[in-house]
PDB file of N, CA and C in Angstrom:
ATOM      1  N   UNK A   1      -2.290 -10.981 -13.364  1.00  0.00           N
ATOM      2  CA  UNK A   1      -2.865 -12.251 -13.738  1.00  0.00           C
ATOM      3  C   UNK A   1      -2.432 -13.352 -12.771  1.00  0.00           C
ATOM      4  N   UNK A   2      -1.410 -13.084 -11.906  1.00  0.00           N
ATOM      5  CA  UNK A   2      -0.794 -14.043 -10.889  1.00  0.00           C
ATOM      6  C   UNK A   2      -1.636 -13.940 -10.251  1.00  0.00           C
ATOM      7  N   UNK A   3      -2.250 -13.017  -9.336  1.00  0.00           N
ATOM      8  CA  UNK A   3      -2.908 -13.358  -8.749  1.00  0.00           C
ATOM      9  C   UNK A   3      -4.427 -13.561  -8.830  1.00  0.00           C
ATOM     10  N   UNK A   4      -4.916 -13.950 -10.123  1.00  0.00           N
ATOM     11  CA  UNK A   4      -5.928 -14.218 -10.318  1.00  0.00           C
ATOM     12  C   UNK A   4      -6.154 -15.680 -10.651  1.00  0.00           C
ATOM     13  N   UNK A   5      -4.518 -16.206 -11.413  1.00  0.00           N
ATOM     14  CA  UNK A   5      -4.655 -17.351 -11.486  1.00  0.00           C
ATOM     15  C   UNK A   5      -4.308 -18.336  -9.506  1.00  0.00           C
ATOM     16  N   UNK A   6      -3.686 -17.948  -9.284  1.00  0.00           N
ATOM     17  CA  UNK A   6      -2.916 -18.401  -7.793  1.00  0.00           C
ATOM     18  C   UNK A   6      -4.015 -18.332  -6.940  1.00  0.00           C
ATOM     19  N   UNK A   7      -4.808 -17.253  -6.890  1.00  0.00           N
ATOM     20  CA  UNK A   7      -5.680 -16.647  -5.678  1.00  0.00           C
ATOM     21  C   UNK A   7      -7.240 -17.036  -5.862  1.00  0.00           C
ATOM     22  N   UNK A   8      -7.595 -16.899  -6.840  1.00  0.00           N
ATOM     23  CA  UNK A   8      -9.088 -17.089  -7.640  1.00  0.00           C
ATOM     24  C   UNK A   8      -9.688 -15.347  -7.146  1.00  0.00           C
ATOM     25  N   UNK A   9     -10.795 -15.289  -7.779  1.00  0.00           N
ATOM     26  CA  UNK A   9     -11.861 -13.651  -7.461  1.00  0.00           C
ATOM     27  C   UNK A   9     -11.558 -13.664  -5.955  1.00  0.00           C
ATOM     28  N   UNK A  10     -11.800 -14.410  -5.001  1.00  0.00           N
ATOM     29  CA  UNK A  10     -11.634 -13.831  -3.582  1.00  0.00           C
ATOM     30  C   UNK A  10     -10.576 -13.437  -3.138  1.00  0.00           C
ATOM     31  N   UNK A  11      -9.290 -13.822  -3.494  1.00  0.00           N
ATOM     32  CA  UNK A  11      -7.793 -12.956  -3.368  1.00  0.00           C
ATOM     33  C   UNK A  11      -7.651 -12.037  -3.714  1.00  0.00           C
ATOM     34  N   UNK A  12      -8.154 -12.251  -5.456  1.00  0.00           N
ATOM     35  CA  UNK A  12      -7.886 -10.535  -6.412  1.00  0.00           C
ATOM     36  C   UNK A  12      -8.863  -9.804  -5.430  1.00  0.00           C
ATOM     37  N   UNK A  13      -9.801 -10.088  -4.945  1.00  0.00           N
ATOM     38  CA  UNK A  13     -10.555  -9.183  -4.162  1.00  0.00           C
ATOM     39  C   UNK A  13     -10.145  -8.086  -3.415  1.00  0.00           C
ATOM     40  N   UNK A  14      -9.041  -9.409  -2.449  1.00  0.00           N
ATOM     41  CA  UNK A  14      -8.435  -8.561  -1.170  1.00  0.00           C
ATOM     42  C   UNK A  14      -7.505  -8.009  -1.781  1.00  0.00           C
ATOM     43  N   UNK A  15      -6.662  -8.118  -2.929  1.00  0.00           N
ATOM     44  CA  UNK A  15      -5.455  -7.087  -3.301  1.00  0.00           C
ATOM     45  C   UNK A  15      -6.178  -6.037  -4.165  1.00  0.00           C
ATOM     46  N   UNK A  16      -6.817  -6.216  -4.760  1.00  0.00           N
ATOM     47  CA  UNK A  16      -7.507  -5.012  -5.546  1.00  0.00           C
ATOM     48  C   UNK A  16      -8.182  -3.962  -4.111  1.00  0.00           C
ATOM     49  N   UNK A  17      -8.821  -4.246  -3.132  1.00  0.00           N
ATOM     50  CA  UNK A  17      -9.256  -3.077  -1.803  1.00  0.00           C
ATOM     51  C   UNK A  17      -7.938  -2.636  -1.283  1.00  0.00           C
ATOM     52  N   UNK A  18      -6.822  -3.254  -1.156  1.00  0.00           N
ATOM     53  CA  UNK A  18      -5.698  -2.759  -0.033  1.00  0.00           C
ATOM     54  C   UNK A  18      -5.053  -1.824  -1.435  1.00  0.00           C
ATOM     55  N   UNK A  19      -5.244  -2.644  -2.968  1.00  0.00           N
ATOM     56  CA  UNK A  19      -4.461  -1.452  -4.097  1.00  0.00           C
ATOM     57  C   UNK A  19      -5.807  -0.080  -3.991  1.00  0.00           C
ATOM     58  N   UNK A  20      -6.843  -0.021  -4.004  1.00  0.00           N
ATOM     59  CA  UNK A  20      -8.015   1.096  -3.827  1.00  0.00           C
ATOM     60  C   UNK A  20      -7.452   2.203  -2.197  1.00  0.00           C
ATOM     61  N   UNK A  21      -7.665   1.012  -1.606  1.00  0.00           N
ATOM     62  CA  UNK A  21      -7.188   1.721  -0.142  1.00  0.00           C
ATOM     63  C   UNK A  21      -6.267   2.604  -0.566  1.00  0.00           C
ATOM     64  N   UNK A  22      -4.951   1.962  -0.483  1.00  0.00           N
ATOM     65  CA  UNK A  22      -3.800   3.279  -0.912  1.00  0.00           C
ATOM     66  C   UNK A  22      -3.656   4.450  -1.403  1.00  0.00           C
ATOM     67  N   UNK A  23      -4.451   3.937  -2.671  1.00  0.00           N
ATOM     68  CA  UNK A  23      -4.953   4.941  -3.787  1.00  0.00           C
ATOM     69  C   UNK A  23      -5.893   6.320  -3.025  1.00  0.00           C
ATOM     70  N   UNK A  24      -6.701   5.495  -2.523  1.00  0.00           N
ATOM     71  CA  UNK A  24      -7.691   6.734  -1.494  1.00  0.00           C
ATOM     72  C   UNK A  24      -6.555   7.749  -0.677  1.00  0.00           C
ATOM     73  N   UNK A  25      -6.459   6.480   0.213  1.00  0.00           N
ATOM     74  CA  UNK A  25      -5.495   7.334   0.981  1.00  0.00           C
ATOM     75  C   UNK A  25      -4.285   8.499   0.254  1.00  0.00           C
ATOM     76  N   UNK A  26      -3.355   7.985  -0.343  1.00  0.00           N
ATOM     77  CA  UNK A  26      -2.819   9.085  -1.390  1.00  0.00           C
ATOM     78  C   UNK A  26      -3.557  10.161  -1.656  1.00  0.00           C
ATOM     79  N   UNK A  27      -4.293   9.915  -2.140  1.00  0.00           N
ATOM     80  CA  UNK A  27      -5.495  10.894  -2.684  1.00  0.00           C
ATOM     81  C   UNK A  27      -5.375  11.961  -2.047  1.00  0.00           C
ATOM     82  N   UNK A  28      -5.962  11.136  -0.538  1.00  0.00           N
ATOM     83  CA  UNK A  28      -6.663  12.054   0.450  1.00  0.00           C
ATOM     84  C   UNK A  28      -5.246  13.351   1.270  1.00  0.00           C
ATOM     85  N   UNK A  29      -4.272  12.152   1.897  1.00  0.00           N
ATOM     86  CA  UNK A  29      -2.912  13.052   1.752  1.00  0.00           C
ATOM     87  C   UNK A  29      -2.408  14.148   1.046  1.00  0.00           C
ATOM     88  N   UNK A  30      -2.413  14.167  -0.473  1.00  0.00           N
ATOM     89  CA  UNK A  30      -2.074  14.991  -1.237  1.00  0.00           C
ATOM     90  C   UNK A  30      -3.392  16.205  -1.095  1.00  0.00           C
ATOM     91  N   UNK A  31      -4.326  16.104  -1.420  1.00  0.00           N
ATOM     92  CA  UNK A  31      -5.085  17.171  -0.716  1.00  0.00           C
ATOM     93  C   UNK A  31      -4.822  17.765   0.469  1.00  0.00           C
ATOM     94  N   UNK A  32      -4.468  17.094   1.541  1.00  0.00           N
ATOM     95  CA  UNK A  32      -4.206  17.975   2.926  1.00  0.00           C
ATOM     96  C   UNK A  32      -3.341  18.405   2.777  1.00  0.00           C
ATOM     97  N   UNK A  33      -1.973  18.305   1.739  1.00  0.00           N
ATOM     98  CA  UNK A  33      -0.576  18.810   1.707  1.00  0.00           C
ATOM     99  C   UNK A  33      -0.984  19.986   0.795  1.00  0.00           C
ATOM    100  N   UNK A  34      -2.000  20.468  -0.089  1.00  0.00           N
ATOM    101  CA  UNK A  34      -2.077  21.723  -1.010  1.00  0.00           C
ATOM    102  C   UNK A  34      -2.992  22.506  -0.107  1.00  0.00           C
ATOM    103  N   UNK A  35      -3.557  21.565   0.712  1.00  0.00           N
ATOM    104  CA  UNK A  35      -5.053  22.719   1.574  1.00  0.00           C
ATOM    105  C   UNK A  35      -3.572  23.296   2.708  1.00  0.00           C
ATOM    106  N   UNK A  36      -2.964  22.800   3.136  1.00  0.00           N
ATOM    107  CA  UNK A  36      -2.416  23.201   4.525  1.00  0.00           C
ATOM    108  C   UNK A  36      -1.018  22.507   4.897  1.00  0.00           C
ATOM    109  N   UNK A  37      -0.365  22.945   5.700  1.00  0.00           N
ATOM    110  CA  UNK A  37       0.756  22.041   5.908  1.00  0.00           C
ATOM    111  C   UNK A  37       0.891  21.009   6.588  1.00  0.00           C
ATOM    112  N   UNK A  38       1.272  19.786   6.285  1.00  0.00           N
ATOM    113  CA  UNK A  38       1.158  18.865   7.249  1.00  0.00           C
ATOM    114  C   UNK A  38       2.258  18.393   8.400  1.00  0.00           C
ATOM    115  N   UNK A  39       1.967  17.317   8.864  1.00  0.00           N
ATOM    116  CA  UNK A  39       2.632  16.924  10.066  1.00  0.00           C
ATOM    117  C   UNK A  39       3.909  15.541   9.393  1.00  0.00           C
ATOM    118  N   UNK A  40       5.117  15.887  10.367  1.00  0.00           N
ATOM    119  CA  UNK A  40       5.772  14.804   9.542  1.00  0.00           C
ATOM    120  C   UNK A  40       5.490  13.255  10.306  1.00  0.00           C
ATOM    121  N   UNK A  41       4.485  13.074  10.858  1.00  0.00           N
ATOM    122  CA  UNK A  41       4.130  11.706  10.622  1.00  0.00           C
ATOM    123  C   UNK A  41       2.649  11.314   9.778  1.00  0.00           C
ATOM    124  N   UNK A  42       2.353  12.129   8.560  1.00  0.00           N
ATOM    125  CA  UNK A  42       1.641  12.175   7.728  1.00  0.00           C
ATOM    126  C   UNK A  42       1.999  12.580   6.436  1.00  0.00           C
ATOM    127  N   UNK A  43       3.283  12.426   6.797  1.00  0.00           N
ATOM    128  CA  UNK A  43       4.889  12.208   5.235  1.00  0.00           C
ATOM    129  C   UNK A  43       5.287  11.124   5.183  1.00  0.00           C
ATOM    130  N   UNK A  44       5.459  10.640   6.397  1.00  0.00           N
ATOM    131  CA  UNK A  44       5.444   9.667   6.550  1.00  0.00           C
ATOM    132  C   UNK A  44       4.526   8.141   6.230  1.00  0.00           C
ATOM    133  N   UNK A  45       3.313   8.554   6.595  1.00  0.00           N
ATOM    134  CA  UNK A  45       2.286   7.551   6.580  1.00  0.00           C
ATOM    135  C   UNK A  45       2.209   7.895   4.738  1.00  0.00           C
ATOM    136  N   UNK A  46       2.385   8.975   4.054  1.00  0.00           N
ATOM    137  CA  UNK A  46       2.513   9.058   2.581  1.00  0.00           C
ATOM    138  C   UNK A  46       3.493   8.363   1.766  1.00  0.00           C
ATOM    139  N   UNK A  47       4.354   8.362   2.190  1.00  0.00           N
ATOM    140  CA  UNK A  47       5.414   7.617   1.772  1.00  0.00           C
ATOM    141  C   UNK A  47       5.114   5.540   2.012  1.00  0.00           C
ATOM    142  N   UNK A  48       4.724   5.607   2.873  1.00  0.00           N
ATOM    143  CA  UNK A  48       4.256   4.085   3.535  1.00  0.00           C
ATOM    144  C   UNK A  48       2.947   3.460   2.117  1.00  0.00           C
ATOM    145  N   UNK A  49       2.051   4.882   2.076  1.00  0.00           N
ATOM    146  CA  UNK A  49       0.980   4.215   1.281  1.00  0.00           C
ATOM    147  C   UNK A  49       1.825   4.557  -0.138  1.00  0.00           C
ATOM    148  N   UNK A  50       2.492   5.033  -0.225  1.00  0.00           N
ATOM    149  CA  UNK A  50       2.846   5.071  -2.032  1.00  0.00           C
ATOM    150  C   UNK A  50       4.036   3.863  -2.014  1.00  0.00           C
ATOM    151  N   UNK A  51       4.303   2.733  -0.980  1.00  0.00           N
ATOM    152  CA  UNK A  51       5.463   1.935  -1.537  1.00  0.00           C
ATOM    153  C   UNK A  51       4.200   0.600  -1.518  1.00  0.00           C
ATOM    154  N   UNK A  52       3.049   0.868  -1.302  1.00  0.00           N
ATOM    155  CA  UNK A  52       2.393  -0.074  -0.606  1.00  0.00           C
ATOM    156  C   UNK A  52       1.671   0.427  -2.489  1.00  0.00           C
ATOM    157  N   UNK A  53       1.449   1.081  -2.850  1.00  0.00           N
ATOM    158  CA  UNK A  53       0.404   1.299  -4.243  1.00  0.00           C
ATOM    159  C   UNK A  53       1.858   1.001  -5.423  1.00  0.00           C
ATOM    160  N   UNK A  54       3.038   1.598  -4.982  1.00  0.00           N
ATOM    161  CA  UNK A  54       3.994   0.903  -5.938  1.00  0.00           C
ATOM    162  C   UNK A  54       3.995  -0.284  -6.420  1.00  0.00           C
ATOM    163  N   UNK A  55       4.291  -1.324  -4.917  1.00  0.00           N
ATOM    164  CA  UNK A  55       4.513  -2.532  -4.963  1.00  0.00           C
ATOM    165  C   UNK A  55       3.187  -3.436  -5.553  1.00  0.00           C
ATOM    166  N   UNK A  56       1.732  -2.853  -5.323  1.00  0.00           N
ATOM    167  CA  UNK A  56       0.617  -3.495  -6.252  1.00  0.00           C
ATOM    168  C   UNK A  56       0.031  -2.965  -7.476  1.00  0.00           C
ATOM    169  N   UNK A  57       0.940  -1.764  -8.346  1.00  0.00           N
ATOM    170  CA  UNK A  57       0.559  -1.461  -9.438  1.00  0.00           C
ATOM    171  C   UNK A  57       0.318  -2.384 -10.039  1.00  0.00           C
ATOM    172  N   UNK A  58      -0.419  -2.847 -10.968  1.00  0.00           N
ATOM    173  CA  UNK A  58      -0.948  -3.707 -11.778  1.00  0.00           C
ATOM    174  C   UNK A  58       0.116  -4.079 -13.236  1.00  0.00           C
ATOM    175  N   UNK A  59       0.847  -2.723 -13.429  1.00  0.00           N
ATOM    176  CA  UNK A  59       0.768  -2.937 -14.792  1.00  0.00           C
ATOM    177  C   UNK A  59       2.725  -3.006 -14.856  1.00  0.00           C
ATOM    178  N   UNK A  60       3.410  -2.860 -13.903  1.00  0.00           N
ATOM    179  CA  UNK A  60       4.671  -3.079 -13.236  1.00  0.00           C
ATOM    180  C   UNK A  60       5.343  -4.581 -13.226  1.00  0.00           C
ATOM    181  N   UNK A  61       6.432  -4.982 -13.829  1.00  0.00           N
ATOM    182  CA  UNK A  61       6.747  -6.086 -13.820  1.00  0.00           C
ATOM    183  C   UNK A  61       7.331  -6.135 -12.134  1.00  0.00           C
ATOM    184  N   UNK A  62       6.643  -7.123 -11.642  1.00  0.00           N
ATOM    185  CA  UNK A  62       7.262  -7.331 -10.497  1.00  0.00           C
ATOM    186  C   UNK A  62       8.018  -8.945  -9.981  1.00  0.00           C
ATOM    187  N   UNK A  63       7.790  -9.681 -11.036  1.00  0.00           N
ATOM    188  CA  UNK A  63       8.855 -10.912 -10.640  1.00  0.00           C
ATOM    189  C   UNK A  63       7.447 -12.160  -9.575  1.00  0.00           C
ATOM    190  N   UNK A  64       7.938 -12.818  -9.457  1.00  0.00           N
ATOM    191  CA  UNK A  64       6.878 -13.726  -8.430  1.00  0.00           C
ATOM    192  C   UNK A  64       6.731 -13.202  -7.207  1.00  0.00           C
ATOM    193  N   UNK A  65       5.245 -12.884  -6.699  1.00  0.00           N
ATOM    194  CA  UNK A  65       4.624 -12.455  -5.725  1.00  0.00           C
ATOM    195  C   UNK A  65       4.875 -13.207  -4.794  1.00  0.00           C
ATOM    196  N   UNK A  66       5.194 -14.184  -4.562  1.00  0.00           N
ATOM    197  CA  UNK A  66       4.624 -15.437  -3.771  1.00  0.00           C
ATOM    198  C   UNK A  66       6.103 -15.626  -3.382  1.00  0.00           C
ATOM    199  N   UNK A  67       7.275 -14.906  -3.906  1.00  0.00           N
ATOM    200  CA  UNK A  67       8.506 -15.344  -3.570  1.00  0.00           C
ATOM    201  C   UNK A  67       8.784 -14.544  -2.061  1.00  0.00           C
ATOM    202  N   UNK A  68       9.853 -15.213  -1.374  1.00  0.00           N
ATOM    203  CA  UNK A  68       9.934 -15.213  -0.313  1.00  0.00           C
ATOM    204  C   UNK A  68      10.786 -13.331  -0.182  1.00  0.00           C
ATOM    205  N   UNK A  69      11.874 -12.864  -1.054  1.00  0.00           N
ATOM    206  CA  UNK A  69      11.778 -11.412  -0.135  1.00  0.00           C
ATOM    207  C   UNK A  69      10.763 -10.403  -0.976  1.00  0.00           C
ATOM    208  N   UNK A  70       9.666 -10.704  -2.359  1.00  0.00           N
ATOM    209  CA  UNK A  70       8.684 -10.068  -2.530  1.00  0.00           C
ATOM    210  C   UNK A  70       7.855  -9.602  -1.423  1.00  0.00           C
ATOM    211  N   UNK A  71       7.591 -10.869  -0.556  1.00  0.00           N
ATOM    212  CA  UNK A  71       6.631 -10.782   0.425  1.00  0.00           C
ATOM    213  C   UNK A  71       6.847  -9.633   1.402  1.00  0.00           C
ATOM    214  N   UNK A  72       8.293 -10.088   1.549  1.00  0.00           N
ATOM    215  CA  UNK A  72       9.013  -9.057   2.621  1.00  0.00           C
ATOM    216  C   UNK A  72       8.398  -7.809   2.573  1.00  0.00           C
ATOM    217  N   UNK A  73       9.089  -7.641   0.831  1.00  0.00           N
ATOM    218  CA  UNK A  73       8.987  -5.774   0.234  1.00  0.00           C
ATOM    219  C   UNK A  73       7.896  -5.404   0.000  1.00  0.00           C
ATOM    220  N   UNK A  74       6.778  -5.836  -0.006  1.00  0.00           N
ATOM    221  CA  UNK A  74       5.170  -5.584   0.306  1.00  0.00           C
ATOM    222  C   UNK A  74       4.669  -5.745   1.811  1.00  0.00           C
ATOM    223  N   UNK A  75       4.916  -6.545   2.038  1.00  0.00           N
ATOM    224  CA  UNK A  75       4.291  -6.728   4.257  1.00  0.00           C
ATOM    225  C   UNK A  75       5.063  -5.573   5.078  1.00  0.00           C
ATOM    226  N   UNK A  76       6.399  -5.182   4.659  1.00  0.00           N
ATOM    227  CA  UNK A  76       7.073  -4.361   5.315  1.00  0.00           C
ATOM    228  C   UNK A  76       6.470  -3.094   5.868  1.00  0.00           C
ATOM    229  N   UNK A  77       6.227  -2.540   4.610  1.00  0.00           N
ATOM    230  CA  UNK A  77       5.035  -1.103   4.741  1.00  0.00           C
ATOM    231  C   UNK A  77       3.960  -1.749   5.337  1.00  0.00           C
ATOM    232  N   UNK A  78       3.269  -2.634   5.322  1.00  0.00           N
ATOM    233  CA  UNK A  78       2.183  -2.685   6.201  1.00  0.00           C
ATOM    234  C   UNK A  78       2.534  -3.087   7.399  1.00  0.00           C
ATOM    235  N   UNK A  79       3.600  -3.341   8.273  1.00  0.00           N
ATOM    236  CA  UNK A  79       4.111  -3.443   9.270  1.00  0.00           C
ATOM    237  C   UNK A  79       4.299  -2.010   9.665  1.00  0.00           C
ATOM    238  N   UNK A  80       4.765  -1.183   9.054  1.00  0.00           N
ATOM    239  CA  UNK A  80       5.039   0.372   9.600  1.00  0.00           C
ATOM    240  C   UNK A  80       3.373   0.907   9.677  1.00  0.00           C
ATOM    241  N   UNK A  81       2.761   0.788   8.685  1.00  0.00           N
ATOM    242  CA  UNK A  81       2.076   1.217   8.969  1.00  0.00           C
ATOM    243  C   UNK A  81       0.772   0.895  10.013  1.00  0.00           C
ATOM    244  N   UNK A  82       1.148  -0.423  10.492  1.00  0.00           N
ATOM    245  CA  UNK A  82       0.276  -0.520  11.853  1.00  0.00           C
ATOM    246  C   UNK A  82       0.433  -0.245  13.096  1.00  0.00           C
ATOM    247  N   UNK A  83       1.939  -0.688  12.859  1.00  0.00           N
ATOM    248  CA  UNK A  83       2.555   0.121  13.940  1.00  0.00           C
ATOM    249  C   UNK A  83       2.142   1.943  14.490  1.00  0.00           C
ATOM    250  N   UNK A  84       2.275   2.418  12.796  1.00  0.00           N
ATOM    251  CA  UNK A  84       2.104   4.125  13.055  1.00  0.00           C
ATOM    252  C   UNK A  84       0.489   4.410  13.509  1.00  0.00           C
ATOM    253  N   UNK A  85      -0.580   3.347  13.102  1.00  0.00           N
ATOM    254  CA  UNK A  85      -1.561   3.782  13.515  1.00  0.00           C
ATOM    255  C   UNK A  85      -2.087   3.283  14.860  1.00  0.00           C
ATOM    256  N   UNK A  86      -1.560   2.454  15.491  1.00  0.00           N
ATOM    257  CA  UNK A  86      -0.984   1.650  16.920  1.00  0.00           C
ATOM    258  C   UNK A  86      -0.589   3.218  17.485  1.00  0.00           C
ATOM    259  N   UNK A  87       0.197   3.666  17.733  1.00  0.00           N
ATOM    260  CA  UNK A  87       0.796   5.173  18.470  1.00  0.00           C
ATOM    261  C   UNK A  87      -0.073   6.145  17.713  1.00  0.00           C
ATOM    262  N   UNK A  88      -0.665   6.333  16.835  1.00  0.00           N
ATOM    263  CA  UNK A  88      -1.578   7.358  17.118  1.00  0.00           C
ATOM    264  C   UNK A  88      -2.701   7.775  17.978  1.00  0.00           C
ATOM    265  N   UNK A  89      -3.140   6.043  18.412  1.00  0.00           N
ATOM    266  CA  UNK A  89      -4.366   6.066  19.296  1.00  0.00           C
ATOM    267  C   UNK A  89      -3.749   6.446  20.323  1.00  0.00           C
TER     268      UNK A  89
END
């Protein structure tokens, strides 16, 4: 509700696609880990999207979003993870 009151529909927007994103992605990870074995920088990138779907569960008390090391503990994983897709190309 924080960020619906703070953000209006076009914020919840963007956190509800990056909480979907994750979710996909997870998804999609855990399938390649039962079809076949994977690579450990795709344990990696799993681990990245499940602190990234942690940190925007919906239903998780998480304290104020907007506070200064919240931000941290949410941007962090998306810092690794641009980085990791930066060296894949």
């Amino acid at each position: 509700m924080q960020f619906l009151s703070e953000l209006g529909i076009l914020g919840l927007f963007f956190i509800l696609i990056s909480f979907i994103f994750s979710l996909y992605k997870l998804f999609t990870l855990c399938i390649k880990k039962l079809k076949k074995k994977i690579s450990n920088v795709e344990i990696f990138e799993t681990f990245i999207f499940l602190s990234i779907f942690i940190t925007l569960f919906p239903f998780l008390p998480s304290g104020n979003f907007f506070n200064n090391w919240m931000l941290m503990i949410t941007h962090l994983p998306l810092g690794f993870y641009l980085a990791l897709s930066n060296n894949k190309n």
